[in-house]
N, C-alpha and C. Protein backbone atom coordinates (compact mmCIF):
# COMPACT_ATOMS: atom_id res chain seq x y z
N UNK A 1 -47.94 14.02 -3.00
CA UNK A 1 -47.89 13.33 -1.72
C UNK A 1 -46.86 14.00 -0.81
N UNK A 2 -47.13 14.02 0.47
CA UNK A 2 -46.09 14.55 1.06
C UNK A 2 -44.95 13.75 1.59
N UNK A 3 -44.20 14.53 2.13
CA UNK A 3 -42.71 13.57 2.26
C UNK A 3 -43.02 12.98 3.75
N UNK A 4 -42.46 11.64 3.22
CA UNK A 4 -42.61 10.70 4.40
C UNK A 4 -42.04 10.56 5.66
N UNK A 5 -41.16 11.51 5.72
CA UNK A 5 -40.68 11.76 6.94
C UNK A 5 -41.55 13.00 8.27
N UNK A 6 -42.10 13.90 7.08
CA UNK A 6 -42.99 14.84 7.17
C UNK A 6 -44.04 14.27 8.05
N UNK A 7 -45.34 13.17 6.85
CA UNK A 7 -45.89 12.52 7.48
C UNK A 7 -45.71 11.62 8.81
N UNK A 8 -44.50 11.09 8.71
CA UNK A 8 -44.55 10.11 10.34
C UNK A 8 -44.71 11.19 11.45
N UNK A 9 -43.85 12.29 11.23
CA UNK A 9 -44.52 12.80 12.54
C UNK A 9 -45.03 13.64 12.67
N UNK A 10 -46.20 13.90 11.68
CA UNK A 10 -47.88 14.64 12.04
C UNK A 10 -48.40 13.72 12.02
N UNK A 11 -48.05 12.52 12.07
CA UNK A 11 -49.03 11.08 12.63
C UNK A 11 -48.39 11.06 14.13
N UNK A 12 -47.17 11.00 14.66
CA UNK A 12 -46.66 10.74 15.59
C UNK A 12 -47.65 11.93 16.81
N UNK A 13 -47.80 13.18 16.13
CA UNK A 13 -48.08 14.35 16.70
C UNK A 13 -49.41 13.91 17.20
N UNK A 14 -50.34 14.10 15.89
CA UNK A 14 -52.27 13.47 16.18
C UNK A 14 -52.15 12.48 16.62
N UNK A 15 -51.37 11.25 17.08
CA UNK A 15 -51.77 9.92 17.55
C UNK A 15 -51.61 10.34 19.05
N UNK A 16 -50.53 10.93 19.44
CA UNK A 16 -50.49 11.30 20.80
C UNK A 16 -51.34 12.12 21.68
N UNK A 17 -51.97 13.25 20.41
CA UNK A 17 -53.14 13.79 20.83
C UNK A 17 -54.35 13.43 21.20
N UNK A 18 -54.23 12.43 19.90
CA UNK A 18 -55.54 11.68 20.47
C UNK A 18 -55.44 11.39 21.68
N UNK A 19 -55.00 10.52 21.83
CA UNK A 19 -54.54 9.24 22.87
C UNK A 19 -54.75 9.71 24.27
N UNK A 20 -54.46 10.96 24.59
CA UNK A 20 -54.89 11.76 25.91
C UNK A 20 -55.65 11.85 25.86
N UNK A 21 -57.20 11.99 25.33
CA UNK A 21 -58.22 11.99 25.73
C UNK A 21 -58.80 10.48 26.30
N UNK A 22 -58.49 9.57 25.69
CA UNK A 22 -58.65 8.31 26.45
C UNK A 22 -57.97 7.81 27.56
N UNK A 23 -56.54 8.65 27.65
CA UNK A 23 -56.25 8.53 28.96
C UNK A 23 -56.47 9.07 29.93
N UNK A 24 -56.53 10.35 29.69
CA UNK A 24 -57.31 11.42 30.69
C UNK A 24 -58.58 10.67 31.15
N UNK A 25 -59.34 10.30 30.04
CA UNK A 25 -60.73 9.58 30.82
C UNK A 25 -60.29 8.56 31.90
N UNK A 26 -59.35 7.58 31.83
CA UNK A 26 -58.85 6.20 32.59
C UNK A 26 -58.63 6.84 34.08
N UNK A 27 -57.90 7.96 33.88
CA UNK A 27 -57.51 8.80 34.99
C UNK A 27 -58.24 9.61 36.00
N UNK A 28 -59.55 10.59 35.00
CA UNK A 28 -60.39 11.06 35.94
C UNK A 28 -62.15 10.45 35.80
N UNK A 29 -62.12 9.78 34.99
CA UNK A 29 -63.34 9.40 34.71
C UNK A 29 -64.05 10.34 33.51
N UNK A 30 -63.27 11.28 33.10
CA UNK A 30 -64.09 12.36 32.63
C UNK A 30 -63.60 12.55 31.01
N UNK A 31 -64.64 12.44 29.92
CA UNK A 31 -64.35 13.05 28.69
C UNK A 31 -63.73 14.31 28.51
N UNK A 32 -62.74 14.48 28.41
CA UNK A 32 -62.00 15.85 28.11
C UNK A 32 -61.43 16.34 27.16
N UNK A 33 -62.35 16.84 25.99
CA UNK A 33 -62.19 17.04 24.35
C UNK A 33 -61.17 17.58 24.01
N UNK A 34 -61.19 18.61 24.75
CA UNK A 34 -59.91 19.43 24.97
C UNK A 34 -58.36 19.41 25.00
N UNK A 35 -58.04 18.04 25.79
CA UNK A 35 -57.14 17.36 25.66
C UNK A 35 -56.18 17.52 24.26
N UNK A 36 -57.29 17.17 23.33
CA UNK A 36 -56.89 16.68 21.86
C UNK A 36 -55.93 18.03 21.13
N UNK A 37 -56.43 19.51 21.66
CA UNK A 37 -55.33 20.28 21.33
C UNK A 37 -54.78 20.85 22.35
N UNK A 38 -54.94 20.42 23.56
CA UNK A 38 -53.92 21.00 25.07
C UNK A 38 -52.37 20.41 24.81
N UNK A 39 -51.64 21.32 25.99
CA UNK A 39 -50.35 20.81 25.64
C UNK A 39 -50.23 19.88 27.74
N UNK A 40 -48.82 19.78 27.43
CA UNK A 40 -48.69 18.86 28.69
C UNK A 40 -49.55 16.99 28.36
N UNK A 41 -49.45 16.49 29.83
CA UNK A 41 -50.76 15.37 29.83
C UNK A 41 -49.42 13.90 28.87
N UNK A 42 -50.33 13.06 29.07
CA UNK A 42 -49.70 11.52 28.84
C UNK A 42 -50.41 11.22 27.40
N UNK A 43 -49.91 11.02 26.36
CA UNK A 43 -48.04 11.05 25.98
C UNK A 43 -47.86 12.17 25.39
N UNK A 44 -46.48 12.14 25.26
CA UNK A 44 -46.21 14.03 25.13
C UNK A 44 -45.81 13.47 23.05
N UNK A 45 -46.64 14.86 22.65
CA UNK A 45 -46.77 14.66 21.11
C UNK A 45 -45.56 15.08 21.07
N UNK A 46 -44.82 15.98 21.52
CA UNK A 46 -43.09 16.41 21.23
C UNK A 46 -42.28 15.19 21.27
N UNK A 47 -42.42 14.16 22.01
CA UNK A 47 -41.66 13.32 21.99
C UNK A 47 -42.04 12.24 20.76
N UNK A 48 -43.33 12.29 20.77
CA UNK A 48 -43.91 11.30 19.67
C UNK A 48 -43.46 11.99 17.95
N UNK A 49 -43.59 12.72 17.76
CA UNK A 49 -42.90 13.31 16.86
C UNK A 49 -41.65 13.41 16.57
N UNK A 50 -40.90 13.84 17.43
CA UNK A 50 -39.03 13.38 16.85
C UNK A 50 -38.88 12.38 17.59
N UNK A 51 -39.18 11.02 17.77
CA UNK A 51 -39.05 9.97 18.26
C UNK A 51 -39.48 8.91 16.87
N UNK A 52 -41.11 9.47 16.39
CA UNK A 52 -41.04 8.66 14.78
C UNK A 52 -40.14 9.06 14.12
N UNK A 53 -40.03 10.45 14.09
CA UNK A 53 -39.33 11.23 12.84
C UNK A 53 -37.71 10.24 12.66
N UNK A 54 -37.24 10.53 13.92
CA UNK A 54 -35.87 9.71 13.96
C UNK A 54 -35.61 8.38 14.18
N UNK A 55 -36.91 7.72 14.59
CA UNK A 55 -37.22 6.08 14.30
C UNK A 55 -36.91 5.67 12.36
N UNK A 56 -37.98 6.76 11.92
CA UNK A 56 -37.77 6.73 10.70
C UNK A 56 -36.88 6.63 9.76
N UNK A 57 -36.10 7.66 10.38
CA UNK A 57 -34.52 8.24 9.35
C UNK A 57 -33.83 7.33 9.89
N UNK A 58 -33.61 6.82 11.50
CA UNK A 58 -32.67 5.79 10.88
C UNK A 58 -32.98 4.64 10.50
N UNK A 59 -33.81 4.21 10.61
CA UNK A 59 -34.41 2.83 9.75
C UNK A 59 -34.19 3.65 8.42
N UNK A 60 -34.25 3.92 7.37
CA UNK A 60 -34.68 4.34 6.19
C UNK A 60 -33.16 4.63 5.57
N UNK A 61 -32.31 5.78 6.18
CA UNK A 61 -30.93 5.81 6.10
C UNK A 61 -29.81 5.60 6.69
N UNK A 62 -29.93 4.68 8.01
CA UNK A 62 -29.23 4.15 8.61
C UNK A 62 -28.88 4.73 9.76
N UNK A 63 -28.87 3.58 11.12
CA UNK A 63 -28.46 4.69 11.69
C UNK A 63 -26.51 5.45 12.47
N UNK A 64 -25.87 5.37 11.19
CA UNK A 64 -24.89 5.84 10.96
C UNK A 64 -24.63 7.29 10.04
N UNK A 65 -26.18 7.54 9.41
CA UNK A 65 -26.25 8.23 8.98
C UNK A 65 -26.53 9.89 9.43
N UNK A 66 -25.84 10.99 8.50
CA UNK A 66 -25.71 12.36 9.25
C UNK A 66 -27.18 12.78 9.77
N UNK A 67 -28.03 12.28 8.67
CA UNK A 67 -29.40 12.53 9.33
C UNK A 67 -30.27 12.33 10.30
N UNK A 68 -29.68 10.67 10.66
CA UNK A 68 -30.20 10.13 11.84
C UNK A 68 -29.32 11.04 13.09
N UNK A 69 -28.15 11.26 13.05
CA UNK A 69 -27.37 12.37 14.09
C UNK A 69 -28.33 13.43 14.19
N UNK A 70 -28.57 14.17 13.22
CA UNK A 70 -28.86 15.39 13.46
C UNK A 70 -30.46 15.47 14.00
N UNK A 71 -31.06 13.94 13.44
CA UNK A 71 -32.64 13.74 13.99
C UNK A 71 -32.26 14.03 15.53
N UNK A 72 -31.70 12.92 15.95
CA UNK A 72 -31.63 12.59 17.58
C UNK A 72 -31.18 13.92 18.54
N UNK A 73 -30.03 14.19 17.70
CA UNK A 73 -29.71 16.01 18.87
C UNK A 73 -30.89 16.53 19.03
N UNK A 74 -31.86 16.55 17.86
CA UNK A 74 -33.41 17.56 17.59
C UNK A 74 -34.14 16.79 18.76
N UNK A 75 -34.19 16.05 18.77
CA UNK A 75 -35.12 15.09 19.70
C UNK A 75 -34.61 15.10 20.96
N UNK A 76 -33.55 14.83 20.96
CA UNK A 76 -32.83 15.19 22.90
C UNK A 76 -33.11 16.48 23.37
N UNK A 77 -33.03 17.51 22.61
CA UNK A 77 -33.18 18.86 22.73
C UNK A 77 -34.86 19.07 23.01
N UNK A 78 -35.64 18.90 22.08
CA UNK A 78 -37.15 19.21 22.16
C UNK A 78 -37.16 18.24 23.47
N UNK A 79 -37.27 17.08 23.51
CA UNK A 79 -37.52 16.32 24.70
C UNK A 79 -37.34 16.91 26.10
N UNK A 80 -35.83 17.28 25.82
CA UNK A 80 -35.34 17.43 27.51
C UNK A 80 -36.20 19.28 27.73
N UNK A 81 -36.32 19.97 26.63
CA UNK A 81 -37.55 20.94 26.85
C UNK A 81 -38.52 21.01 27.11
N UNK A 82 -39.60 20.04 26.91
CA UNK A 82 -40.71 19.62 27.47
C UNK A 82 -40.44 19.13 28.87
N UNK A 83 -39.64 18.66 28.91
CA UNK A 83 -39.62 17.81 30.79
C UNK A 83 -39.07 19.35 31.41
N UNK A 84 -38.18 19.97 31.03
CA UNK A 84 -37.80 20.93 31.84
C UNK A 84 -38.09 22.04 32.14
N UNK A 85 -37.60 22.87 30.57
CA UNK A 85 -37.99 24.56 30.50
C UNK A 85 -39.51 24.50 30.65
N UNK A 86 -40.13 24.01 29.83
CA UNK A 86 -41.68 24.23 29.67
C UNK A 86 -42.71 23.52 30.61
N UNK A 87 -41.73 22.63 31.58
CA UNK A 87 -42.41 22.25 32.96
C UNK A 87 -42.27 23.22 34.17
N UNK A 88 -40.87 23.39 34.31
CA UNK A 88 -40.76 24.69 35.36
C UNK A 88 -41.52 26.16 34.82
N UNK A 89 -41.76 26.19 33.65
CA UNK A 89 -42.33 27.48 33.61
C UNK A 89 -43.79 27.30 34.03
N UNK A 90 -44.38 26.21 33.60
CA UNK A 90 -46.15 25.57 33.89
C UNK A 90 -46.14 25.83 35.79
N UNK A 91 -45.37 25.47 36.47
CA UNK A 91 -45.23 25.82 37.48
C UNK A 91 -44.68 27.36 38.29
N UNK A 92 -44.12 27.80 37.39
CA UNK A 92 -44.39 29.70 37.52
C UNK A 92 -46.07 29.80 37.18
N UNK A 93 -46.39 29.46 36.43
CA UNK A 93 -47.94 29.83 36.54
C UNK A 93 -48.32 29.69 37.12
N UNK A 94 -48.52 28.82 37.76
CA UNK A 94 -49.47 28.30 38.74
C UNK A 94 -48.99 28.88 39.92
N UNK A 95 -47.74 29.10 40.29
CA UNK A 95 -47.79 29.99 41.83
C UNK A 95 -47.67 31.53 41.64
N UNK A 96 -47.89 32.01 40.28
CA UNK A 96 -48.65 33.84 39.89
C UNK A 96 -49.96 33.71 39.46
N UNK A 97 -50.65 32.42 39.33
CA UNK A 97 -52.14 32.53 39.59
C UNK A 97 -52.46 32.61 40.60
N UNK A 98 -51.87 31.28 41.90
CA UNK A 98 -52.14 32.03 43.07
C UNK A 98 -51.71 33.15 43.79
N UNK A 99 -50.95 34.06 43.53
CA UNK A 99 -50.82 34.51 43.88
C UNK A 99 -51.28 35.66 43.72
N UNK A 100 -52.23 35.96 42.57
CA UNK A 100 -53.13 36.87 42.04
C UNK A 100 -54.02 36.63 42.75
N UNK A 101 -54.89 35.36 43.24
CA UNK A 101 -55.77 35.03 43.76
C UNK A 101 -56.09 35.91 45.05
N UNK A 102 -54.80 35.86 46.00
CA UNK A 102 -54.31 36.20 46.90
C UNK A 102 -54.44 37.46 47.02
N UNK A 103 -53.81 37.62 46.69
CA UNK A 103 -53.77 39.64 46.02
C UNK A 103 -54.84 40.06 45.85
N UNK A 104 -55.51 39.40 44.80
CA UNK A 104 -57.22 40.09 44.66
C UNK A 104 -58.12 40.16 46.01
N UNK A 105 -57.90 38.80 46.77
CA UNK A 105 -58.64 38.88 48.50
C UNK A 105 -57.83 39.70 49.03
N UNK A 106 -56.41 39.79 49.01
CA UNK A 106 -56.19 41.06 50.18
C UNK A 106 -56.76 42.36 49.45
N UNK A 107 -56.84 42.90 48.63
CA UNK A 107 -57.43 44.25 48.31
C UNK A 107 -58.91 44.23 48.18
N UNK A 108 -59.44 43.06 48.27
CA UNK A 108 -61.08 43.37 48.90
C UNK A 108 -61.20 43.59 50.21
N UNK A 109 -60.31 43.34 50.85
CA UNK A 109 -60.35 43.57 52.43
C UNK A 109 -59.64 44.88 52.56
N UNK A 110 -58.86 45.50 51.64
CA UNK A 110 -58.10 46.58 52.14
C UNK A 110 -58.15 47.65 50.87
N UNK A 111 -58.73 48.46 50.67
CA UNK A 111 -58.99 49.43 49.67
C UNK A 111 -57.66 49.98 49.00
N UNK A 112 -57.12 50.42 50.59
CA UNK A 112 -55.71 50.88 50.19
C UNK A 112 -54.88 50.63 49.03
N UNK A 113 -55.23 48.89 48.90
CA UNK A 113 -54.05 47.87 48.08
C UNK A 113 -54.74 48.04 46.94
N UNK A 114 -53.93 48.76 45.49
CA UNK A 114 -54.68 48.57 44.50
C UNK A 114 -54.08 47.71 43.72
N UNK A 115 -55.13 46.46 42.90
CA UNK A 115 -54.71 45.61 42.46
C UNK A 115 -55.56 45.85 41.15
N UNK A 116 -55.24 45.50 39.83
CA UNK A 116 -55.85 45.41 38.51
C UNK A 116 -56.09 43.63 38.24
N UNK A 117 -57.31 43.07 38.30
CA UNK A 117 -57.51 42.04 37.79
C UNK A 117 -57.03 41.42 36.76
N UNK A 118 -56.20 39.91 36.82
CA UNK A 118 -56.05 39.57 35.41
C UNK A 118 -57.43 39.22 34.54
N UNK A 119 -57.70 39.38 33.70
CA UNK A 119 -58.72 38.92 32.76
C UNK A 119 -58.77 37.61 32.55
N UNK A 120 -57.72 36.41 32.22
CA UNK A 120 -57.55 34.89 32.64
C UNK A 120 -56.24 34.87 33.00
N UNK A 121 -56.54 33.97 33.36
CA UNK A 121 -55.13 33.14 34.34
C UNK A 121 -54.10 32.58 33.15
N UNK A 122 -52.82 32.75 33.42
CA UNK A 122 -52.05 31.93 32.98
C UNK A 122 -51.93 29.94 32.86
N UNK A 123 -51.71 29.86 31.57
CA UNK A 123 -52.03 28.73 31.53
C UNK A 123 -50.84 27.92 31.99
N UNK A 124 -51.43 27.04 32.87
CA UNK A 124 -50.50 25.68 33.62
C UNK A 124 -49.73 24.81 33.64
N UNK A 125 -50.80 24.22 32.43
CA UNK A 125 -50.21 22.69 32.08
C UNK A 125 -49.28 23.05 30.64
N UNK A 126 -48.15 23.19 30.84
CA UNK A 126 -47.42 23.43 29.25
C UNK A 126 -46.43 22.20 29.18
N UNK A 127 -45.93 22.24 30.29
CA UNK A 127 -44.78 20.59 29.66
C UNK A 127 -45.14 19.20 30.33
N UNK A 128 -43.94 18.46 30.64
CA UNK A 128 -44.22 17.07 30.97
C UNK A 128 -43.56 16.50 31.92
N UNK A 129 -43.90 15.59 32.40
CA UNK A 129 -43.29 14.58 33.28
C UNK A 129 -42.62 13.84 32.59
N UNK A 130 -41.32 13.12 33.47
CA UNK A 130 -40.84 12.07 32.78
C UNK A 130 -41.00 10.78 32.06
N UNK A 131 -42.25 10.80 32.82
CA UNK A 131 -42.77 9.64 32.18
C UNK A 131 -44.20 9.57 30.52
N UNK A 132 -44.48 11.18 30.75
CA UNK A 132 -44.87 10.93 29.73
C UNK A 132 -44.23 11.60 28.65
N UNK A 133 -43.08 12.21 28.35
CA UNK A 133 -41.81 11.89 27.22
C UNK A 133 -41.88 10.63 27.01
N UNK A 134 -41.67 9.67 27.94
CA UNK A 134 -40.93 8.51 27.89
C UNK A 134 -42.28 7.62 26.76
N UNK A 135 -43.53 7.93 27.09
CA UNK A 135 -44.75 7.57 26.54
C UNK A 135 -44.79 8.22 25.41
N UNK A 136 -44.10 9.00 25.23
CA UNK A 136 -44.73 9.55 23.55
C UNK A 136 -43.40 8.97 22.89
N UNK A 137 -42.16 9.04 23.64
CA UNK A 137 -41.05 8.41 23.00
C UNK A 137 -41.39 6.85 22.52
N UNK A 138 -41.80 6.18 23.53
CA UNK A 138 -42.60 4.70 22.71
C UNK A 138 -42.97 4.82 22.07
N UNK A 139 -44.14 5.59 21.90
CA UNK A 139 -44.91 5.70 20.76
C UNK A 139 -44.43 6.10 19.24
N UNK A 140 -44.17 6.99 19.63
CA UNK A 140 -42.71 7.59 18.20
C UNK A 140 -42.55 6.58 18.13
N UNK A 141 -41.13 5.12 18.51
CA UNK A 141 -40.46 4.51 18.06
C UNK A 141 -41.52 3.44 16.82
N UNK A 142 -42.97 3.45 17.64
CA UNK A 142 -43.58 2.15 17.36
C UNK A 142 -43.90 2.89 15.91
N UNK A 143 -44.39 4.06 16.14
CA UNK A 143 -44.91 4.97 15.01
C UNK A 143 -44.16 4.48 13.35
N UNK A 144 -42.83 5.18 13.96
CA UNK A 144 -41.14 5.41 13.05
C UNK A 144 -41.34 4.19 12.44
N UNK A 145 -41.22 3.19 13.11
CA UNK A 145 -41.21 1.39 12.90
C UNK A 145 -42.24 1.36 12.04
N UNK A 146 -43.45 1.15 12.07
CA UNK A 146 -44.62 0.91 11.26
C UNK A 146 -44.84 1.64 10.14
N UNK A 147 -44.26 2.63 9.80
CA UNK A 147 -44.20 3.93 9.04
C UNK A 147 -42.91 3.58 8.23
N UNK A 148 -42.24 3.07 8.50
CA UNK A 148 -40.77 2.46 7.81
C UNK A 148 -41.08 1.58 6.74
N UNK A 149 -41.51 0.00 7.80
CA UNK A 149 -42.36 -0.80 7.16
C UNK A 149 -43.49 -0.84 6.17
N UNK A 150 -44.08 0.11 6.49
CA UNK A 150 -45.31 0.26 5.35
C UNK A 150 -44.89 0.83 4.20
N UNK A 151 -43.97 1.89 4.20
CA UNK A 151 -43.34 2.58 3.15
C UNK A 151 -42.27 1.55 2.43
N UNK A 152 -41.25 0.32 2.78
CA UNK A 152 -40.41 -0.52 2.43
C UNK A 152 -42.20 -1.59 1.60
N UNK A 153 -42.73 -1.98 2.19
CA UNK A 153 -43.77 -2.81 1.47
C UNK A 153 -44.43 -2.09 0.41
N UNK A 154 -44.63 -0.53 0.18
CA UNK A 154 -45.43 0.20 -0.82
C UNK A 154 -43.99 -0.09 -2.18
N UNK A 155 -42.85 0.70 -1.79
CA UNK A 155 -41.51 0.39 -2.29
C UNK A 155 -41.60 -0.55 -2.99
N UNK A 156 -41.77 -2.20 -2.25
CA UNK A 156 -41.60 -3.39 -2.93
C UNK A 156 -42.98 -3.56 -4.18
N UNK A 157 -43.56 -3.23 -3.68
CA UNK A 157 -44.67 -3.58 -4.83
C UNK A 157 -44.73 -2.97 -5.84
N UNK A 158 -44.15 -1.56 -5.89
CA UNK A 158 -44.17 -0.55 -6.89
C UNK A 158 -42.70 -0.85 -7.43
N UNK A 159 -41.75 -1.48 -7.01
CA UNK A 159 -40.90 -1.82 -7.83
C UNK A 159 -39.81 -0.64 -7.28
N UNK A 160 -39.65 0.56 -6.65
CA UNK A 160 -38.71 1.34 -6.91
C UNK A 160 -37.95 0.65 -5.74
């Protein structure tokens, strides 16, 4: 079996994945399968993941414990990376796609300008908004919580 800390958050991870595709639908009307392994979008699996993970540890070893410390730095850190580094960079993409765009119409109009086509575009959507950290961070906690609980009730019955 694998270790239960392990498990909460590759549950924390796939639950959040899922979960964008049904919100994405609420949002544009539209099934978007894709979703399920895109990054960016509402709730962010980075947060849902060290949000159970460290829901977990400190329910489990307290949260006075070195582990629950060292969970939460991991989690402030990945978190505030998704809202930041990996949002401002999603937005470098998107203004050197257009601007390829750009580039490619001025050198159809002007021979002179030689431009080499990108083959695809840089991808966009890589981090998050604040609010959906804040949505995968719920989720984590509820995750961590239920994942605590179920493991303290398996515990009790098995006696250890």
């Amino acid at each position: 079996m694998l270790n239960r800390v392990l498990t909460t958050a590759l549950i924390g991870i796939g639950t959040a994945q899922f979960l964008k595709v049904p919100l994405n639908y609420l949002e544009t009307g539209k099934w978007d399968w894709s979703k399920m392994i895109g990054t960016g979008d509402m709730p962010s699996s980075h947060s849902a993941a060290v949000t159970s993970l460290t829901t977990y540890i400190g329910l489990r070893s307290g949260f006075k414990s070195v582990d629950f410390g060292v969970s939460s730095v991991f989690g402030m850190i990945v978190m505030y990376d998704a809202m930041g580094i990996r949002w401002k960079t999603g937005e470098i993409a998107i203004a050197v796609n257009a601007m390829n765009k750009q580039l490619e119409q001025l050198s159809s109009h002007h021979p002179e300008v030689n431009h080499q086509k990108r083959e695809k575009e840089l991808e966009e959507m890589l981090g998050h908004l604040p609010i959906e950290v804040a949505g995968g961070a719920l989720l984590g906690i509820g995750l961590g919580a239920v994942s605590y609980l179920t493991d303290r009730k398996i515990s009790e019955k098995s006696g250890t």
